[in-house]
Protein backbone atom coordinates (compact mmCIF):
# COMPACT_ATOMS: atom_id res chain seq x y z
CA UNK A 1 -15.93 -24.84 -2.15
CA UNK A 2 -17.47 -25.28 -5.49
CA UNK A 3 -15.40 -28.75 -6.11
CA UNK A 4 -16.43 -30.20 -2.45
CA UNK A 5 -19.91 -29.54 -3.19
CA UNK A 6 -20.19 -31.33 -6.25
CA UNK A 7 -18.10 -34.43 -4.33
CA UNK A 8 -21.47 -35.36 -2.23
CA UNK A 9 -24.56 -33.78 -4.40
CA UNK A 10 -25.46 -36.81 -5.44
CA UNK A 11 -23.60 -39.59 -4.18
CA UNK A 12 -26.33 -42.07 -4.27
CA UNK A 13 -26.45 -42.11 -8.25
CA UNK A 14 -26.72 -45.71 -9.64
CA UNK A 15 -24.24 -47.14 -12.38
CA UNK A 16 -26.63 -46.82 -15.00
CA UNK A 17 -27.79 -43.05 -14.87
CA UNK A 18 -24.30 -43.06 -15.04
CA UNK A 19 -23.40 -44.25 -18.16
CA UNK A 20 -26.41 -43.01 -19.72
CA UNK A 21 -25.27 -39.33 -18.63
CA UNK A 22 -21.40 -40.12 -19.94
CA UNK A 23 -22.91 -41.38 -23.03
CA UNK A 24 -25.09 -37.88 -23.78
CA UNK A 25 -22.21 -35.49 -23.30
CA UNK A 26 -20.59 -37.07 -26.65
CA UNK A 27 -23.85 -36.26 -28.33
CA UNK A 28 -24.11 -33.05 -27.08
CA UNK A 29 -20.98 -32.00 -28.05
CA UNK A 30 -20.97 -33.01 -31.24
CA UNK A 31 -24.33 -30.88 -31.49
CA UNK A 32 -21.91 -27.36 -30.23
CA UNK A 33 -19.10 -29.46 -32.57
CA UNK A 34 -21.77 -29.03 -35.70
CA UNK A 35 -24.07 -25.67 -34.63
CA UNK A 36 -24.87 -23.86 -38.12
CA UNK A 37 -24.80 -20.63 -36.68
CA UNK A 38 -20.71 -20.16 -37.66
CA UNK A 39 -18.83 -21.53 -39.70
CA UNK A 40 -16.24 -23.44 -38.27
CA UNK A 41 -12.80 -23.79 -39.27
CA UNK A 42 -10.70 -26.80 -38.85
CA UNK A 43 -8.54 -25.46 -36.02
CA UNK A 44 -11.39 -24.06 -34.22
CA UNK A 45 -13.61 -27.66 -34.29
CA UNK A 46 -10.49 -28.69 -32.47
CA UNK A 47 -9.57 -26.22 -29.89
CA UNK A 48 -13.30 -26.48 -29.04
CA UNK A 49 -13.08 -29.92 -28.80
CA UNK A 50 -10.20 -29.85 -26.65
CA UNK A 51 -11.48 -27.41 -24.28
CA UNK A 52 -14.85 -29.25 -23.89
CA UNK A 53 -12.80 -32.27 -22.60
CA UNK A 54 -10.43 -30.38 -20.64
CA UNK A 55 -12.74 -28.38 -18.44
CA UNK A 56 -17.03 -29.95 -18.83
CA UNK A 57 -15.32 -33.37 -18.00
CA UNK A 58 -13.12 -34.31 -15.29
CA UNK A 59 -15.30 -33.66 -12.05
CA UNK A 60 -17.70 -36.23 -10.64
CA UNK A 61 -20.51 -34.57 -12.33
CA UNK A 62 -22.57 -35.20 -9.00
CA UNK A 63 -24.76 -31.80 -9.73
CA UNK A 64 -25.62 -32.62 -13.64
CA UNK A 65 -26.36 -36.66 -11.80
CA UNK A 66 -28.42 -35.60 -9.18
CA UNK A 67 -31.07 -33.66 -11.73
CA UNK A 68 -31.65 -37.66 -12.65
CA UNK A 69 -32.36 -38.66 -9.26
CA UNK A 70 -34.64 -35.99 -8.13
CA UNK A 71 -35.99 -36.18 -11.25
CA UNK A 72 -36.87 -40.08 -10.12
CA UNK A 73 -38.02 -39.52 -6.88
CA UNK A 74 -40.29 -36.55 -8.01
CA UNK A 75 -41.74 -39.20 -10.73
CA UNK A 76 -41.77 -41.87 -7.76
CA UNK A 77 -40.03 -44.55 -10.27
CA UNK A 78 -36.79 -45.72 -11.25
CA UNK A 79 -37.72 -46.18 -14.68
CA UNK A 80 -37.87 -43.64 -16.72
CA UNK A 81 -38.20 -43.50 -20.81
CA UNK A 82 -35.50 -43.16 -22.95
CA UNK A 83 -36.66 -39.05 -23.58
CA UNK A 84 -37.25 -38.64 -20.12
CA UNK A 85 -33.06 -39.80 -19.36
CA UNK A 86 -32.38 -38.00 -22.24
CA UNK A 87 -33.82 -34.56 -21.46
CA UNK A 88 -33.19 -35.09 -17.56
CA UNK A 89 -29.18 -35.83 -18.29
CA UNK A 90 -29.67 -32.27 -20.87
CA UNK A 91 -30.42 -30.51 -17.92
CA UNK A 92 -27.86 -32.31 -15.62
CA UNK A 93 -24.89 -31.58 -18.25
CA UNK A 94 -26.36 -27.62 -18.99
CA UNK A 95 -25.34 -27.75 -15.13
CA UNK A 96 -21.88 -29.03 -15.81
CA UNK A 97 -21.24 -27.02 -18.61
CA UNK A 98 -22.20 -23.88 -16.32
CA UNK A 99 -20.27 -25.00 -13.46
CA UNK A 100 -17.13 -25.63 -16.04
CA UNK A 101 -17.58 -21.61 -16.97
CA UNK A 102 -17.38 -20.76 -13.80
CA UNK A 103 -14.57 -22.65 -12.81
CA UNK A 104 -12.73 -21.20 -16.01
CA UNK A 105 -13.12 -17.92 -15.26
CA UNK A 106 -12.31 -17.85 -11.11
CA UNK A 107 -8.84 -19.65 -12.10
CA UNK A 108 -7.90 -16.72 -13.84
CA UNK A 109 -9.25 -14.17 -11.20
CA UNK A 110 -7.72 -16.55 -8.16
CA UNK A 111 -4.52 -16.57 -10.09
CA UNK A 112 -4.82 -20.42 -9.87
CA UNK A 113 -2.62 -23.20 -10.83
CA UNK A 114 -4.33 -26.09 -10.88
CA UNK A 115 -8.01 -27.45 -10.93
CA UNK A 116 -9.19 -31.28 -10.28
CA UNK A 117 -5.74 -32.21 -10.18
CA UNK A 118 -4.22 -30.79 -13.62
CA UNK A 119 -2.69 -27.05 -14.64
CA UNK A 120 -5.91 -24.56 -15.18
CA UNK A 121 -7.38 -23.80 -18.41
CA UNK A 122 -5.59 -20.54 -18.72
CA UNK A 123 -2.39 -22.06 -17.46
CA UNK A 124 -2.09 -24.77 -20.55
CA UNK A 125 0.32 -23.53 -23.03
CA UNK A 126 -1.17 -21.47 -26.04
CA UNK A 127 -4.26 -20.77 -24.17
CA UNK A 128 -3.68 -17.83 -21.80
CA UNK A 129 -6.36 -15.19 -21.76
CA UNK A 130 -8.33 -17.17 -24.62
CA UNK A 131 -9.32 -19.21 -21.12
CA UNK A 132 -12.03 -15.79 -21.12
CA UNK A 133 -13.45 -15.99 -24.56
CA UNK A 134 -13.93 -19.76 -23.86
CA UNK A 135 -15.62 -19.07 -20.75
CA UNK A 136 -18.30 -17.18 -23.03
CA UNK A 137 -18.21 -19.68 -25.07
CA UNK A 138 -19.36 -22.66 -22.84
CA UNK A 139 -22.24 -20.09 -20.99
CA UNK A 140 -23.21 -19.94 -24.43
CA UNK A 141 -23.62 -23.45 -25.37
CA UNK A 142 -25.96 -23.78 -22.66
CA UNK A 143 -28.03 -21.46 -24.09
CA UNK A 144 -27.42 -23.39 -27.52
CA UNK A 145 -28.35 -27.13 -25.90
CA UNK A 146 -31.72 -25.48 -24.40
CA UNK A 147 -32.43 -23.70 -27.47
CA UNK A 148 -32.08 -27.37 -29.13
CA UNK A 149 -33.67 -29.53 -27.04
CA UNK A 150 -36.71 -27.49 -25.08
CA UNK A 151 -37.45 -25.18 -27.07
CA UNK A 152 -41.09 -26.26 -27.87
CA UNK A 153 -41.89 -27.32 -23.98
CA UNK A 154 -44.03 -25.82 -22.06
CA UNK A 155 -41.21 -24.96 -19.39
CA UNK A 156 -38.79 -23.61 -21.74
CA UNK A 157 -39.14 -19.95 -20.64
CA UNK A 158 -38.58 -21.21 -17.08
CA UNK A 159 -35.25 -23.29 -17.90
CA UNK A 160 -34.49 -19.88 -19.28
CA UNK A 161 -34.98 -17.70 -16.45
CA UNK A 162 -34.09 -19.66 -14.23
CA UNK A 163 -30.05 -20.26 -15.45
CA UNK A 164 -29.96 -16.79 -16.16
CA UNK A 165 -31.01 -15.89 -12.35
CA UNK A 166 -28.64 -18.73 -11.01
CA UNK A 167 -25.87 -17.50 -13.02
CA UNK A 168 -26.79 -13.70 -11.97
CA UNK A 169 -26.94 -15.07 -8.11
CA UNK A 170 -23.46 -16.61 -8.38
CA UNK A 171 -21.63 -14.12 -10.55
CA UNK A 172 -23.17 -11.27 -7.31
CA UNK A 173 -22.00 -13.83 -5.04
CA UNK A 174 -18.13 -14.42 -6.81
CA UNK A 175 -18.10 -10.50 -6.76
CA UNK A 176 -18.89 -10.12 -2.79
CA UNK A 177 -16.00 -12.53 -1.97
CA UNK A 178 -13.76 -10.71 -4.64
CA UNK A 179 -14.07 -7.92 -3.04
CA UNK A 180 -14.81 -8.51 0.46
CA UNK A 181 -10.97 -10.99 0.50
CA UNK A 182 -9.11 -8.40 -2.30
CA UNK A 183 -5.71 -9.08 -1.93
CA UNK A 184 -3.53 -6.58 -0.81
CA UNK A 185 -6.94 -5.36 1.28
CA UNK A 186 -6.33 -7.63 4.20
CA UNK A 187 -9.19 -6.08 6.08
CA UNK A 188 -10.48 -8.47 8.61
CA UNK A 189 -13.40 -5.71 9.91
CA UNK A 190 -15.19 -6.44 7.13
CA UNK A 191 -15.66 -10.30 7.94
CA UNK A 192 -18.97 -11.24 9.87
CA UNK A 193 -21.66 -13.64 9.66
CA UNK A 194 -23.82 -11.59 7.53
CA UNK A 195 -20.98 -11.12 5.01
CA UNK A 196 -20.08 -15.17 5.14
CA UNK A 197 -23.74 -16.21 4.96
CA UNK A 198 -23.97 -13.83 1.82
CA UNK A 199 -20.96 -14.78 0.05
CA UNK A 200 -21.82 -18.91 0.55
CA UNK A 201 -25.18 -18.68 -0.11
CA UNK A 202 -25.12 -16.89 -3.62
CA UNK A 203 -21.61 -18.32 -4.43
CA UNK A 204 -22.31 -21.64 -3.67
CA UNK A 205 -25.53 -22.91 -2.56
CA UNK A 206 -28.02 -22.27 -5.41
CA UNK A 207 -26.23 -23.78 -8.45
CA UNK A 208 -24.98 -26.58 -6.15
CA UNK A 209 -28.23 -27.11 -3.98
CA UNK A 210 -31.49 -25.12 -6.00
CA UNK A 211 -30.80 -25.95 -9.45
CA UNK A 212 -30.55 -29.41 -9.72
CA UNK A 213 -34.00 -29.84 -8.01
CA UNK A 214 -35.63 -26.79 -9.95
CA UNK A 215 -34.64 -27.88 -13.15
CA UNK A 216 -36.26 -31.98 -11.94
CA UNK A 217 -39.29 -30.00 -10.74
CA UNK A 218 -39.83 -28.38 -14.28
CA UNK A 219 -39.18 -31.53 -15.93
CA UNK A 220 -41.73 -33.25 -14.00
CA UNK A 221 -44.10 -29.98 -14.94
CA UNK A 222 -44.09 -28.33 -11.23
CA UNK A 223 -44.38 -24.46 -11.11
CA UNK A 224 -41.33 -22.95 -9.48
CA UNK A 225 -43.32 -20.15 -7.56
CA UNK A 226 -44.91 -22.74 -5.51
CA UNK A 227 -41.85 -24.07 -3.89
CA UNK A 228 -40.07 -21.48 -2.57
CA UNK A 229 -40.27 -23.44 1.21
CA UNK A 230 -38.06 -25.90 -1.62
CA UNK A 231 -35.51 -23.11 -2.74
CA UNK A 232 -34.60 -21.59 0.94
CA UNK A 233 -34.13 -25.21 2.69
CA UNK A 234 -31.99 -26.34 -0.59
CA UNK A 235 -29.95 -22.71 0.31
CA UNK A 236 -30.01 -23.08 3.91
CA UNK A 237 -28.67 -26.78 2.97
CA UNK A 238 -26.00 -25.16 0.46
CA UNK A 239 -25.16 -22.67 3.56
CA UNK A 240 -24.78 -25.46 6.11
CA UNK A 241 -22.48 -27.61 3.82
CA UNK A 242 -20.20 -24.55 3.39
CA UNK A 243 -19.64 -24.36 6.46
CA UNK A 244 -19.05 -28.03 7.14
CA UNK A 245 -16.25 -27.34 4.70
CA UNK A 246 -14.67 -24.69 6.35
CA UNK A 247 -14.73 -26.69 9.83
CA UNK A 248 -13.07 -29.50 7.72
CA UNK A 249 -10.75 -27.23 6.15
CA UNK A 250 -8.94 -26.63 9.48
CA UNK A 251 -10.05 -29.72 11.25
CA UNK A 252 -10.66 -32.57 9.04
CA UNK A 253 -7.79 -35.20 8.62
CA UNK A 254 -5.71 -34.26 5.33
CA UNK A 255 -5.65 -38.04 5.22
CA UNK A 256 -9.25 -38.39 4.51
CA UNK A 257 -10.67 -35.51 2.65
CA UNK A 258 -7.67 -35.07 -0.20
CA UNK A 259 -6.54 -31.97 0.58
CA UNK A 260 -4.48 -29.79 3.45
CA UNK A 261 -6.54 -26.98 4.33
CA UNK A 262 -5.48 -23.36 3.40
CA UNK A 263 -7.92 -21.09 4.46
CA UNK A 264 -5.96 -18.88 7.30
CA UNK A 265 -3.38 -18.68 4.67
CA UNK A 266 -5.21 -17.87 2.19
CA UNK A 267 -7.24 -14.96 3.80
CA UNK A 268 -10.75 -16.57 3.32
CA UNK A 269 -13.59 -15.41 4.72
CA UNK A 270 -14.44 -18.67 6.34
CA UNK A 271 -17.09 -19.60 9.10
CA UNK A 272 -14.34 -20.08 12.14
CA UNK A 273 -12.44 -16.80 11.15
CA UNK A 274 -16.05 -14.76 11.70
CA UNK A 275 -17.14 -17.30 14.48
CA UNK A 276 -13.41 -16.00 16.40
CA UNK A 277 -14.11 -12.47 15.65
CA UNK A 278 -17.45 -12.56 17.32
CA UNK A 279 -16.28 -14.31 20.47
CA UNK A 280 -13.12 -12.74 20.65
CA UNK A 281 -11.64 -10.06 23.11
CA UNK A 282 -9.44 -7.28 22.45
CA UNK A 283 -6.57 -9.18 22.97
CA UNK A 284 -7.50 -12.21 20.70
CA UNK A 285 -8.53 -10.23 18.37
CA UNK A 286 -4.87 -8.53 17.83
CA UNK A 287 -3.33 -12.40 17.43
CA UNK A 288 -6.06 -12.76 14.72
CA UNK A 289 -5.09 -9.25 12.94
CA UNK A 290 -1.68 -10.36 13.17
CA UNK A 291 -1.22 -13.67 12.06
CA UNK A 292 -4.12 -14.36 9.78
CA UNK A 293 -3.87 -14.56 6.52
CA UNK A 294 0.10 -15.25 6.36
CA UNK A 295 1.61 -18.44 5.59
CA UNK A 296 4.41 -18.77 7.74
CA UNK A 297 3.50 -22.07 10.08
CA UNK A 298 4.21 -20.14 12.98
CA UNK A 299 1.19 -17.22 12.35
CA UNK A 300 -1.27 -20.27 11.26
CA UNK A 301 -0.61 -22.50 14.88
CA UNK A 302 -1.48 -19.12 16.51
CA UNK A 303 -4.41 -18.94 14.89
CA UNK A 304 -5.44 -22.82 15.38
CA UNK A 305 -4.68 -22.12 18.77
CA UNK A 306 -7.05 -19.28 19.03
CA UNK A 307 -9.32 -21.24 17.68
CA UNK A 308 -8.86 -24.09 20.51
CA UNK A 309 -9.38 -21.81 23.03
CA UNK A 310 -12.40 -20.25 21.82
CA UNK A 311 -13.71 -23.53 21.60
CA UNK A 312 -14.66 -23.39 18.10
CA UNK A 313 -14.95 -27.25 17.91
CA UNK A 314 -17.94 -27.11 20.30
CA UNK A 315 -19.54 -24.21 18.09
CA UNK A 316 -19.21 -26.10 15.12
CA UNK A 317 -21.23 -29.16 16.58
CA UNK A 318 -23.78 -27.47 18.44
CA UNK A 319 -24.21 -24.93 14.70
CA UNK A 320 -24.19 -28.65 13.03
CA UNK A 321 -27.09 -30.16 15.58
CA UNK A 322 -28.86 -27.14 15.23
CA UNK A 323 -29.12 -26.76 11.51
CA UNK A 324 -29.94 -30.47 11.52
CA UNK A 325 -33.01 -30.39 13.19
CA UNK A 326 -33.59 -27.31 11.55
CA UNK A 327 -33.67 -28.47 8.04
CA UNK A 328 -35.51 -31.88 9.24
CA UNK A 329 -38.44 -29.83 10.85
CA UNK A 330 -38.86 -27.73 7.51
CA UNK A 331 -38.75 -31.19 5.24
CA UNK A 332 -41.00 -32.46 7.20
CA UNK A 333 -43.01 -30.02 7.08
CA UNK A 334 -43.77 -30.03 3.03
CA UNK A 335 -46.79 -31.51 2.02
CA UNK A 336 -45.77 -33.10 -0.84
CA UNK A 337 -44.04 -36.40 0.09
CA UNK A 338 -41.64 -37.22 -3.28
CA UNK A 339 -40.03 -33.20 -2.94
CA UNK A 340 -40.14 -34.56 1.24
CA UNK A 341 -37.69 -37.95 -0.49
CA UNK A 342 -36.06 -35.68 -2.85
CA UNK A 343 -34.92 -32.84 0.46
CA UNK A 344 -33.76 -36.06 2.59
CA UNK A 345 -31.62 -37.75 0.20
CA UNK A 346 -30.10 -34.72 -0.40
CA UNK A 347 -29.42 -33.93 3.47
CA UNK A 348 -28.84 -37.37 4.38
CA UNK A 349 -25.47 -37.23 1.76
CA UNK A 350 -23.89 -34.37 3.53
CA UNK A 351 -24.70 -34.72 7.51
CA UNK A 352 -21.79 -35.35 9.61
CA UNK A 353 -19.63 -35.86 6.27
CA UNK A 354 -16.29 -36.24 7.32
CA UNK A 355 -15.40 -34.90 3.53
């Protein structure tokens, strides 16, 4: 879920923010490269080095971009100085660098083999379950690179709190799923739309959605408490996307979005599943208990076809309309017209995405 949310975040980015964003990661690791709180040895520069590369870069970086473009909608230019790119594409890689820990760490409790199209940290050779310490490592930098480079603004205490709450959000969030899809568990009782809504929305939605536009609302020197209307439609947006993803997980055409879709397989808790086990009768219900979550093709076309006749197609696109003029109404509603630009972009990028 996490990489498909990054894949549209900020789609919109120009050519230069890009650059100027590839260009600050170098500097930024050479900072972690050089920090005079150890003393580095030789091989250690190196494997740090190494594991930078391997698991900051490598995704589109669309959340650590899009900090730069709300940042320049909130500002109402397209020109900003060189500090302001500098300290905006801080913020946007602190993002990156999060979103890399995370990823580190759920390969290893997923079991996973590969991630953005290579083997997983933990699965190169030599590294193993070093993949953990270097998950501390990276949360750590960010702390390092804020340390560094905010320390005397005003809204340093704020960057502060607010990675730690994001992080505390998504690490409740990864726990829910954990333990809600344990393997070996299979229970599907405990799947509903209460448990799904939880799991997305504190898994997903507010590193991917929130904190990009908090941290360009701190930057531009905007108090967090008075945009909480800001936070919930940015989570509601996060929720709505994750479920696009699960519709496209079963429906979407291979073809198009990259991937073949694994969630009955896999045993997720995904939007359909809960949407089937509302709607279905006794009978239904058994051919869900029985098939889902195996991968043998037979058990998942029983399931597909369960979903056909519940209609779950026509769910989905009434859910989509619905959420649509949902989130448009509470935009509109803001009375501050940039955050209005910022909300719309952002919305605009992800409805009716066919990936």
């Amino acid at each position: 879920m996490a990489a498909a949310a990054a894949a549209v975040v900020a789609n919109g980015s120009s050519g230069d923010s890009k650059a100027a964003f590839a260009e600050i990661y170098n500097r930024l690791k050479e900072e972690m490269l050089e920090d005079p709180a150890f003393e580095f040895t030789d091989e250690s520069l190196q494997w740090i080095d190494r594991m930078l590369d391997y698991n900051v870069l490598g995704g589109k970086c669309n959340r650590g971009l899009s900090v730069i473009d709300s940042y320049k909608m909130l500002k109402g230019t397209n020109v900003l100085s060189k500090e302001e790119i500098f300290l905006a594409c801080t913020l946007g890689w602190c993002i990156e660098w999060l979103q890399a820990y995370f990823l580190v760490l759920d390969d290893i409790m997923d079991n996973s083999q590969t991630r953005r199209g290579q083997p997983c940290w933990f699965r190169v050779p030599q590294v193993g379950l070093i993949a953990v310490n270097d998950g501390i490592i990276l949360r750590n930098h960010i702390s390092r690179i804020l340390q560094r480079h905010f320390k005397g603004k005003p809204y340093y205490v704020d960057l502060i709190d607010l990675f730690n709450e994001v992080e505390f959000k998504t690490a409740s969030g990864q726990l829910l799923d954990l333990i809600t899809t344990h393997e070996g568990e299979k229970d599907l009782t405990k799947y509903n739309l209460t448990v799904h809504r939880r799991i997305v929305q504190y898994k997903t939605a507010y590193y991917s959605f929130y904190l990009p536009v908090a941290c360009a609302l701190l930057l531009s020197g905007e108090n967090l408490d008075n945009f909480g209307d800001v936070k919930n439609i940015l989570v509601e947006m996060g929720t709505y996307f994750q479920v696009q993803d699960d519709y496209l997980d079963c429906y979407g055409d291979p073809e198009f979005i990259g991937k073949i879709g694994t969630d009955i397989e896999d045993y997720k808790c995904s939007w359909l599943v809960v949407q089937a086990l509302e709607r279905a009768d006794e009978n239904q219900k058994h051919i869900l208990f029985e098939n889902y979550g195996k991968s043998d093709p037979e058990c998942i076309a029983k399931v597909k076809g369960l979903y056909k006749e519940l209609n779950l197609e026509a769910v989905f696109h009434e859910y989509e309309r619905d959420s649509y003029d949902k989130l448009i109404a509470d935009i509109e509603a803001q009375p501050n017209k940039a955050v209005q630009n910022v909300l719309m972009s952002f919305l605009h990028k992800i409805y009716k995405r066919q990936k």
